[in-house]
C-alpha atoms as a PDB file:
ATOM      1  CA  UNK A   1      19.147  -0.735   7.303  1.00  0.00           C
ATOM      2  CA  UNK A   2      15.326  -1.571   7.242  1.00  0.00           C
ATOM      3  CA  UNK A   3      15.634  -2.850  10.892  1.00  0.00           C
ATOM      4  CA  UNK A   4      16.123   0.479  11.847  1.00  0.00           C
ATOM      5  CA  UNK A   5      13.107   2.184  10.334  1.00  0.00           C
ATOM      6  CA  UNK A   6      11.009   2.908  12.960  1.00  0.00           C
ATOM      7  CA  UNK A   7       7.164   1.117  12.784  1.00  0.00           C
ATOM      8  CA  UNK A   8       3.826   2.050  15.257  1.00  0.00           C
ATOM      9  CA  UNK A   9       1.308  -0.416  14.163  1.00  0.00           C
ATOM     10  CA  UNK A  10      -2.158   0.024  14.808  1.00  0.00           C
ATOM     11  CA  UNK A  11      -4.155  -2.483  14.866  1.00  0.00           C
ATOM     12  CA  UNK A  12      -7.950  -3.449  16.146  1.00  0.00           C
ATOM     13  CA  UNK A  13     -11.452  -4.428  14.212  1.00  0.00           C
ATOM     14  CA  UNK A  14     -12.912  -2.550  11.881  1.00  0.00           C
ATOM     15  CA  UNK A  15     -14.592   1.120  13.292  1.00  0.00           C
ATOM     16  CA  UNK A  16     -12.519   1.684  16.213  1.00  0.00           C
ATOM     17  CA  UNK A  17     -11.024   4.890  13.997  1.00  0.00           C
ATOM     18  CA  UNK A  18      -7.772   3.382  13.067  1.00  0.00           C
ATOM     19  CA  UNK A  19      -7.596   4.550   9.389  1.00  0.00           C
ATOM     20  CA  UNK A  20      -8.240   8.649  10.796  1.00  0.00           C
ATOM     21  CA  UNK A  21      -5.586   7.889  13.280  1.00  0.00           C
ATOM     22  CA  UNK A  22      -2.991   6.432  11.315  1.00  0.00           C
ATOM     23  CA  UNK A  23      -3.266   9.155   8.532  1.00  0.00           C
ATOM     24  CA  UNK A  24      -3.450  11.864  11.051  1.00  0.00           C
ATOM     25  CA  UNK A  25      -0.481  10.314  12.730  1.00  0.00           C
ATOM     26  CA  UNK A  26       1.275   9.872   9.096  1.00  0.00           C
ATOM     27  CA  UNK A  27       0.832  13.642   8.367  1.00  0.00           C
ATOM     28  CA  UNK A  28       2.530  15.116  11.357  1.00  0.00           C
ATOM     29  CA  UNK A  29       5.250  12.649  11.764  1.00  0.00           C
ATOM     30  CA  UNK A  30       5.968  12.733   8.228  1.00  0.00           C
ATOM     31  CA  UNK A  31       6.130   9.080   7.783  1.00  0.00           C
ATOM     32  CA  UNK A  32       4.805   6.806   5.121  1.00  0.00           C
ATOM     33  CA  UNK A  33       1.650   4.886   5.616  1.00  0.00           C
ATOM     34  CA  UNK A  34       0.389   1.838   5.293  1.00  0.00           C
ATOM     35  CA  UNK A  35      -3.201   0.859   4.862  1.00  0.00           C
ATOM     36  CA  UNK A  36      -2.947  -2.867   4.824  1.00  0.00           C
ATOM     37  CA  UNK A  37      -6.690  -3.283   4.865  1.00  0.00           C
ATOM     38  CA  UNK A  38      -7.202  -1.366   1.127  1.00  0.00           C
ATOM     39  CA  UNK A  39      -4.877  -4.257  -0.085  1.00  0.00           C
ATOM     40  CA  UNK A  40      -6.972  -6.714   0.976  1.00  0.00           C
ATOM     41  CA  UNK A  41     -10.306  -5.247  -0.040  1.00  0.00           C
ATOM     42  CA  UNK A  42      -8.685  -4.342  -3.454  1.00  0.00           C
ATOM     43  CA  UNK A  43      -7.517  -8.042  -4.138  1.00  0.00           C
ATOM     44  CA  UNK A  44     -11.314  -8.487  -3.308  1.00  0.00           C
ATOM     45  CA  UNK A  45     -12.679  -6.089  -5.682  1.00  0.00           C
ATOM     46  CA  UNK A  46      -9.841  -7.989  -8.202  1.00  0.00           C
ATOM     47  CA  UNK A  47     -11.406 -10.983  -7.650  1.00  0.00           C
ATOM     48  CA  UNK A  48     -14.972 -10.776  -8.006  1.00  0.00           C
ATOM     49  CA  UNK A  49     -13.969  -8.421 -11.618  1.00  0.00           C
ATOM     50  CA  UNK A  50     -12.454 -11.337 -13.083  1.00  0.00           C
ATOM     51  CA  UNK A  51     -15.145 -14.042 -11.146  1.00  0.00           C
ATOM     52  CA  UNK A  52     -12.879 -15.511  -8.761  1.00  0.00           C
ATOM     53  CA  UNK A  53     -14.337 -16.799  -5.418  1.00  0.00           C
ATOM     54  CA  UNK A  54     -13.522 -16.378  -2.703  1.00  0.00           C
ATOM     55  CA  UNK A  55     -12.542 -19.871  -1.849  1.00  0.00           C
ATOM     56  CA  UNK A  56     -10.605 -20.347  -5.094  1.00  0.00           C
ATOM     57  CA  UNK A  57      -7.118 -19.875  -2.590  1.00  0.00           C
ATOM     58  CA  UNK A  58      -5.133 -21.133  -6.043  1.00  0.00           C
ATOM     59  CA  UNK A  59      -6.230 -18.692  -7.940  1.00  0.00           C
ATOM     60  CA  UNK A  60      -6.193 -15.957  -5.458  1.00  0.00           C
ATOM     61  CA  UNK A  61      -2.675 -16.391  -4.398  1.00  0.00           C
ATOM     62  CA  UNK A  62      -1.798 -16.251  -8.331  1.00  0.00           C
ATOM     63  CA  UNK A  63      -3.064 -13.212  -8.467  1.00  0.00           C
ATOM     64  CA  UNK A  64      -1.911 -11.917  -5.192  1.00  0.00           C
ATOM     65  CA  UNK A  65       1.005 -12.223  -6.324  1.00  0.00           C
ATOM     66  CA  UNK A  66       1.049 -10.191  -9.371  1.00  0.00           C
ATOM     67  CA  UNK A  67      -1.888  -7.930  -8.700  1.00  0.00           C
ATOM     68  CA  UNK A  68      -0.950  -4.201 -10.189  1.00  0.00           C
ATOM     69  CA  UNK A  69      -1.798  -2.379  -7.112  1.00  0.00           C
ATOM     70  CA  UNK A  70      -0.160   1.103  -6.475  1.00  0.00           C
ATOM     71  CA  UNK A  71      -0.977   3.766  -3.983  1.00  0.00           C
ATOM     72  CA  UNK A  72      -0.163   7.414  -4.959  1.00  0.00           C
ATOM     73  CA  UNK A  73      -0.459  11.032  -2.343  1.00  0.00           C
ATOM     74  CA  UNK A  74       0.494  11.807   0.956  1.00  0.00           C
ATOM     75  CA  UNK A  75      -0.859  10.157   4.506  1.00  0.00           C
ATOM     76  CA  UNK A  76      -3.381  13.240   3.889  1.00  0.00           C
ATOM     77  CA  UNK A  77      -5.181  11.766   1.333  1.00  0.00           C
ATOM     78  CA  UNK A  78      -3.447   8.058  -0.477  1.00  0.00           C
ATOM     79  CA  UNK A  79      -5.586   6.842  -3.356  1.00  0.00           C
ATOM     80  CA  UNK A  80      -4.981   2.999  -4.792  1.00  0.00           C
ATOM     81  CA  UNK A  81      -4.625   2.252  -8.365  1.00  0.00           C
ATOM     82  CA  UNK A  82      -5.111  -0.966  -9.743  1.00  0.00           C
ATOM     83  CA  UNK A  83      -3.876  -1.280 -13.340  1.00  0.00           C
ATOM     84  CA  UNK A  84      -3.484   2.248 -13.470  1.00  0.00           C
ATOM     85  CA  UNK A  85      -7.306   2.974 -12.579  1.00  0.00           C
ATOM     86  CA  UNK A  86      -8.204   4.305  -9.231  1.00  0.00           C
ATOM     87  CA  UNK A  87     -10.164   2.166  -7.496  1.00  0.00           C
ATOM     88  CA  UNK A  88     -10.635   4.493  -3.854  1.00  0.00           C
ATOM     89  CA  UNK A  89     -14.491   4.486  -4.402  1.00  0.00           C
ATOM     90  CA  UNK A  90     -15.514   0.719  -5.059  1.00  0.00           C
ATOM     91  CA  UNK A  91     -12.872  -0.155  -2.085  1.00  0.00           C
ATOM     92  CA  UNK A  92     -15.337   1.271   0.507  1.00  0.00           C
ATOM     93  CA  UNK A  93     -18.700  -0.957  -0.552  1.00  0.00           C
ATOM     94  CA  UNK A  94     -19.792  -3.474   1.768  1.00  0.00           C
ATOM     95  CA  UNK A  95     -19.798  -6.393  -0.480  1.00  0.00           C
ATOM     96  CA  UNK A  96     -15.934  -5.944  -0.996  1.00  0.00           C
ATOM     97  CA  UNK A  97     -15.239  -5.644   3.034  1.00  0.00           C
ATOM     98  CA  UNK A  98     -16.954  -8.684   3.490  1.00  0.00           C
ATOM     99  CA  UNK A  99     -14.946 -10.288   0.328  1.00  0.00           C
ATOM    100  CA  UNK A 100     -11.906  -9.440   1.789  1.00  0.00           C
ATOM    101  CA  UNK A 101     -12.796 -10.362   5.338  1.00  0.00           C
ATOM    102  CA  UNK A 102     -13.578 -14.182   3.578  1.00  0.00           C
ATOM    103  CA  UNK A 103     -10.376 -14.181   1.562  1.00  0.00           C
ATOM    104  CA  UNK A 104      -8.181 -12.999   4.543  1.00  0.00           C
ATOM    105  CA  UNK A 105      -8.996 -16.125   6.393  1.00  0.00           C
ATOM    106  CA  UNK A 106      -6.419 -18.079   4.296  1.00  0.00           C
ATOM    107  CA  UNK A 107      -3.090 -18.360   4.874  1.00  0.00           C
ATOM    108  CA  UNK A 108      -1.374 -18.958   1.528  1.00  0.00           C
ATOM    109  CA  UNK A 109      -3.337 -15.965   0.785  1.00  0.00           C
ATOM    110  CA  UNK A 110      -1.932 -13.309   3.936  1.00  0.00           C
ATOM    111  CA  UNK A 111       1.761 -15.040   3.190  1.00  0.00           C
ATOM    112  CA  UNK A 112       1.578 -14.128  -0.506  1.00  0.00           C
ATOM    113  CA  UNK A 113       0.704 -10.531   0.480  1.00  0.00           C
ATOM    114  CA  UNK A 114       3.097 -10.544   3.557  1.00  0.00           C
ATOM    115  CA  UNK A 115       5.942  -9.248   1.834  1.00  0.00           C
ATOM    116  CA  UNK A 116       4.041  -6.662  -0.520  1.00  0.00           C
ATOM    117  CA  UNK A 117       3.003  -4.802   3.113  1.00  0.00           C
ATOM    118  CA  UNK A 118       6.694  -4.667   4.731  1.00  0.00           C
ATOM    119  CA  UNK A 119       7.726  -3.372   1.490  1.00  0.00           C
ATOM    120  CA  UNK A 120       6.197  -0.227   2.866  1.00  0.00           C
ATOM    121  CA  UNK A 121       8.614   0.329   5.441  1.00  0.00           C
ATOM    122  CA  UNK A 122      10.427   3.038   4.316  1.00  0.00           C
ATOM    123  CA  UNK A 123      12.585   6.100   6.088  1.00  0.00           C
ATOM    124  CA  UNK A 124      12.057   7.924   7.946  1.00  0.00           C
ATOM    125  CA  UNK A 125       8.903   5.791   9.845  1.00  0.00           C
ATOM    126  CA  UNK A 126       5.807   3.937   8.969  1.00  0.00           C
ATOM    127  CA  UNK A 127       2.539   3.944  10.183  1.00  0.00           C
ATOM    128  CA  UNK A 128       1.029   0.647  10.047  1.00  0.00           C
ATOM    129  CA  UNK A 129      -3.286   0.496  10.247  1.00  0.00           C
ATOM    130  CA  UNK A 130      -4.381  -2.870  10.443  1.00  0.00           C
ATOM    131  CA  UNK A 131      -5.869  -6.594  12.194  1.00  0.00           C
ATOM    132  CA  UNK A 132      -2.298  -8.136  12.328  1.00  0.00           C
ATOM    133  CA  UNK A 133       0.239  -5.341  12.204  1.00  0.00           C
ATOM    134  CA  UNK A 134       2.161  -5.739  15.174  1.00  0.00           C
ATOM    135  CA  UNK A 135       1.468  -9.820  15.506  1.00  0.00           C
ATOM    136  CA  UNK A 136       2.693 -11.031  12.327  1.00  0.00           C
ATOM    137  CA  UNK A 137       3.962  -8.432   9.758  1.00  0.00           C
ATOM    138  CA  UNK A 138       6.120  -5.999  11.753  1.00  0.00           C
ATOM    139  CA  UNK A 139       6.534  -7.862  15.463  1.00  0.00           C
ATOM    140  CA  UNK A 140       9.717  -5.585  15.959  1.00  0.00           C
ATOM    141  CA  UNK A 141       7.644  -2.380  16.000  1.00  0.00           C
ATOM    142  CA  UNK A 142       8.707  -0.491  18.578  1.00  0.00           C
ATOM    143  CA  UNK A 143       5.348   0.531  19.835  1.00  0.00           C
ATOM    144  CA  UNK A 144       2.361  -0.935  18.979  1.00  0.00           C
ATOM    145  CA  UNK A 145      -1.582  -0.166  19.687  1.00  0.00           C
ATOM    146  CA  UNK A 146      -4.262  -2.641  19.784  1.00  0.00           C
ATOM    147  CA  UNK A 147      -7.514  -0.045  19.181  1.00  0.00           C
ATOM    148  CA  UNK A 148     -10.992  -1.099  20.467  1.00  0.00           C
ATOM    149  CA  UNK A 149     -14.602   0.233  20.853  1.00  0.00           C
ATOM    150  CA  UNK A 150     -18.061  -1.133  21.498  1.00  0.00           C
ATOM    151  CA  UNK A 151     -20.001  -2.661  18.849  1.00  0.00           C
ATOM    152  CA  UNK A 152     -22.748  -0.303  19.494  1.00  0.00           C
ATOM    153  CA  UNK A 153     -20.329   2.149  18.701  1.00  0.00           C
ATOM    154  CA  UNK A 154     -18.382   0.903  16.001  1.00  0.00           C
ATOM    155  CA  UNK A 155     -21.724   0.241  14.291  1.00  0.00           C
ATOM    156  CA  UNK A 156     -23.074   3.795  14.635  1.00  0.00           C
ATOM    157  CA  UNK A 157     -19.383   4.949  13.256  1.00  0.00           C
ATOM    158  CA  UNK A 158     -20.100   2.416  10.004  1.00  0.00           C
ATOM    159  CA  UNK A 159     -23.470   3.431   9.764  1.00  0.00           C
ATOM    160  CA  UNK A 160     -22.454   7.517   9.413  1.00  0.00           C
ATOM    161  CA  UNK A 161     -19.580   6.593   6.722  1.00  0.00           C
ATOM    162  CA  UNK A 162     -22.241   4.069   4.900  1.00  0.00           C
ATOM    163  CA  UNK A 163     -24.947   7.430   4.913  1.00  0.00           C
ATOM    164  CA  UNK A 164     -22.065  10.063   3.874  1.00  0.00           C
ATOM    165  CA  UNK A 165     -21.403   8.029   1.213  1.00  0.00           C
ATOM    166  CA  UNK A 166     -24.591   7.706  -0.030  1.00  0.00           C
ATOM    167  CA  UNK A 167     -25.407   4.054   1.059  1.00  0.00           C
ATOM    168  CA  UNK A 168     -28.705   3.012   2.720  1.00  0.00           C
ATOM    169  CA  UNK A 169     -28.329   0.464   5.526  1.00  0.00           C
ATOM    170  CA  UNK A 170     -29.588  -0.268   9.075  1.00  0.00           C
ATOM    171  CA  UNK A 171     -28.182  -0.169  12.696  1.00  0.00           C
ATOM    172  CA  UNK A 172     -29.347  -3.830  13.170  1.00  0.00           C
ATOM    173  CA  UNK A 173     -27.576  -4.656   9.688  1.00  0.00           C
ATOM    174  CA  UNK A 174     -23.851  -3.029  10.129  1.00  0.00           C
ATOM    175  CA  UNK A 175     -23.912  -4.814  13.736  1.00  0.00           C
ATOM    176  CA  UNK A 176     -24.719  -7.934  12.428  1.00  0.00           C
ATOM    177  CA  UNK A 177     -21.872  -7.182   9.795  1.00  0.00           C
ATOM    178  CA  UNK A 178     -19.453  -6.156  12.636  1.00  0.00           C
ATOM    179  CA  UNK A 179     -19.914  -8.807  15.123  1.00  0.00           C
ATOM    180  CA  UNK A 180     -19.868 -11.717  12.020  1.00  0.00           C
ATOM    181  CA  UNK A 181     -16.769 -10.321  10.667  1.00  0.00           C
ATOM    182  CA  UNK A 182     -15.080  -9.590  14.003  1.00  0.00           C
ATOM    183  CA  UNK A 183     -15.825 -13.642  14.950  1.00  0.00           C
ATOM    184  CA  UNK A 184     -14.378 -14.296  11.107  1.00  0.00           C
ATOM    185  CA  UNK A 185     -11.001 -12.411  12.142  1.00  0.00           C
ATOM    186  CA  UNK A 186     -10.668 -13.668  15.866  1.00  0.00           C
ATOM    187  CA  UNK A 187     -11.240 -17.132  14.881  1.00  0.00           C
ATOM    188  CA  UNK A 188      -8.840 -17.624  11.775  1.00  0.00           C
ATOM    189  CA  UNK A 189      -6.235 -19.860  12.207  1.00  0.00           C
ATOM    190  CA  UNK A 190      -3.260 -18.195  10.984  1.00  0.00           C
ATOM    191  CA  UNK A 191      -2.659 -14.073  12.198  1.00  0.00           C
ATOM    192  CA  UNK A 192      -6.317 -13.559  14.130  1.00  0.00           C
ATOM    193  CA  UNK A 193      -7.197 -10.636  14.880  1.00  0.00           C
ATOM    194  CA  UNK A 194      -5.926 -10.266  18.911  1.00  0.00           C
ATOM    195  CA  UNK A 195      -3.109  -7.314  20.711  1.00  0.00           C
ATOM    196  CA  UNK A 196       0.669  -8.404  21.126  1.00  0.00           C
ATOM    197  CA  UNK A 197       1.831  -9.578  23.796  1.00  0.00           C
ATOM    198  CA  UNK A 198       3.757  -6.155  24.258  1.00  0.00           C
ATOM    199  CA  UNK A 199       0.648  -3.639  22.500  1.00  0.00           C
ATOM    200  CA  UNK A 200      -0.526  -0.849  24.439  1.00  0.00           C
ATOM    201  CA  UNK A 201      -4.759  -1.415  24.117  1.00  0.00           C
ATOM    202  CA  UNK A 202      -6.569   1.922  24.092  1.00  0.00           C
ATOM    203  CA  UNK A 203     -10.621   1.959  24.365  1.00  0.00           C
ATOM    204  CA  UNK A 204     -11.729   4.933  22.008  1.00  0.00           C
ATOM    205  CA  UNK A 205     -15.523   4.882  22.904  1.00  0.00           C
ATOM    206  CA  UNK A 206     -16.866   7.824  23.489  1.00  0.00           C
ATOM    207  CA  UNK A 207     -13.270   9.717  22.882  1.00  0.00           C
ATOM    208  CA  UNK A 208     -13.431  12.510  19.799  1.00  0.00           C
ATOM    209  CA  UNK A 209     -10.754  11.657  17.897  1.00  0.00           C
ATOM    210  CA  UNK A 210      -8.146  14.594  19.023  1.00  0.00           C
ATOM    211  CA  UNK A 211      -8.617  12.602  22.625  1.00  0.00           C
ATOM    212  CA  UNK A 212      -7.109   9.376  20.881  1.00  0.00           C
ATOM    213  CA  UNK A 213      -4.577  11.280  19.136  1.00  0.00           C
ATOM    214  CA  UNK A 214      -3.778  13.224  22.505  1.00  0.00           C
ATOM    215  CA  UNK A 215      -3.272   9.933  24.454  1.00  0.00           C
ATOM    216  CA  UNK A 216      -1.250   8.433  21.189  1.00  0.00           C
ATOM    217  CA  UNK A 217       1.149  11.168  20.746  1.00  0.00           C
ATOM    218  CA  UNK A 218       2.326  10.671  24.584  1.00  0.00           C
ATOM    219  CA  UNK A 219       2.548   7.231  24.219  1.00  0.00           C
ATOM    220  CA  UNK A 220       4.960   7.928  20.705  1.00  0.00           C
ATOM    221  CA  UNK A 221       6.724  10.435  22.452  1.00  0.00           C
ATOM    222  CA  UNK A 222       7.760   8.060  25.723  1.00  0.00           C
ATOM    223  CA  UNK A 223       8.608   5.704  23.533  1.00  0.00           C
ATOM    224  CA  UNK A 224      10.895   7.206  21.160  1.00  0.00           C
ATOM    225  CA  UNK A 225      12.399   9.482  23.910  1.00  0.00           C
ATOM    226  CA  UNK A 226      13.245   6.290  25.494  1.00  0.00           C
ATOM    227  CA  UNK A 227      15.093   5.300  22.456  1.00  0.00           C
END
């Protein structure tokens, strides 16, 4: 009974850590994981191949719809496929964040990918990393975590990944990224990005990440113990 699959979502803006949380979390839990922000970038990056804007909401539901997305691995390391080609790499440019960040704002768009992300829930538990996990797509979850961090922070996080991977790009640019996107997501008017009424918030500036995963493993033991 899919009711009873367990589901911790995480949710929170972007560089608060919640993609090395939820995998780390995946991996010793053993439970499936879902990355709900890859499908949006990669119905982004699915978009822009074929020339579709990002205010075309006809043609992007279409294709939401029927887009030939797969994800294949373990929580350790999940790669997407579209069409059969993997598609990991182009996923993390900044263009295709901010693509998806645009497209997410409508709402026949999130309700024609709504179902294709609680597909994922699976035995024996799910892992859910997103803006609107425990809000909208799995409200039943029995614990859920609203992550947050300073924009100074986040920024410096973004920045690191952005160099590691080869990208050139400012301080003063990837805030004015973050704090534009963040006012994109908690201004939408369908699933913004904002804790449930029952999510536990945790604050992970300044915290390494086994800190965070220290104070996240208590809170998923109380709560399943309580079960």
């Amino acid at each position: 009974m899919r009711a009873a699959i367990p589901v911790i979502t995480l949710d929170g803006p972007g560089g608060v850590g919640k993609g090395t949380l939820s995998r780390l979390l995946a991996q010793s839990l053993g439970w499936h994981l879902l990355d709900s922000g890859a499908i949006y970038r990669a119905l982004a990056y699915a978009a822009r191949e074929q020339g579709i804007s990002d205010q075309d909401i006809h043609a992007l539901v279409d294709m939401a719809r029927t887009l030939p997305l797969h994800f294949q691995g373990d929580a350790g390391q999940t790669r997407v496929f579209l069409a059969g080609e993997p598609i990991d790499e182009v996923l993390r440019q900044p263009e295709i964040g901010e693509m998806a960040s645009r497209l997410a704002v409508h709402p026949p768009v999130r309700a024609a990918l709504l179902e294709r992300q609680r597909a994922f829930r699976a035995a024996p538990g799910l892992i859910a990393d997103g803006r609107d996990m425990g809000t909208v797509v799995f409200p039943d979850a029995p614990l859920k975590v609203f992550l947050t961090a300073s924009v100074e922070e986040r920024a410096k996080r973004r920045l690191n990944q952005l160099n590691e991977q080869g990208v050139n790009a400012s301080l003063s640019a990837v805030k004015t990224e973050i704090a534009a996107r963040d006012e994109r997501d908690q201004r939408r008017s369908v699933a913004p990005l904002q804790p449930a009424g029952d999510a536990r918030i945790l604050d992970t500036s300044g915290q390494a990440v086994s800190e965070t995963l220290s104070v996240l493993n208590g809170w998923i033991k109380d709560t399943f113990e309580e079960e």
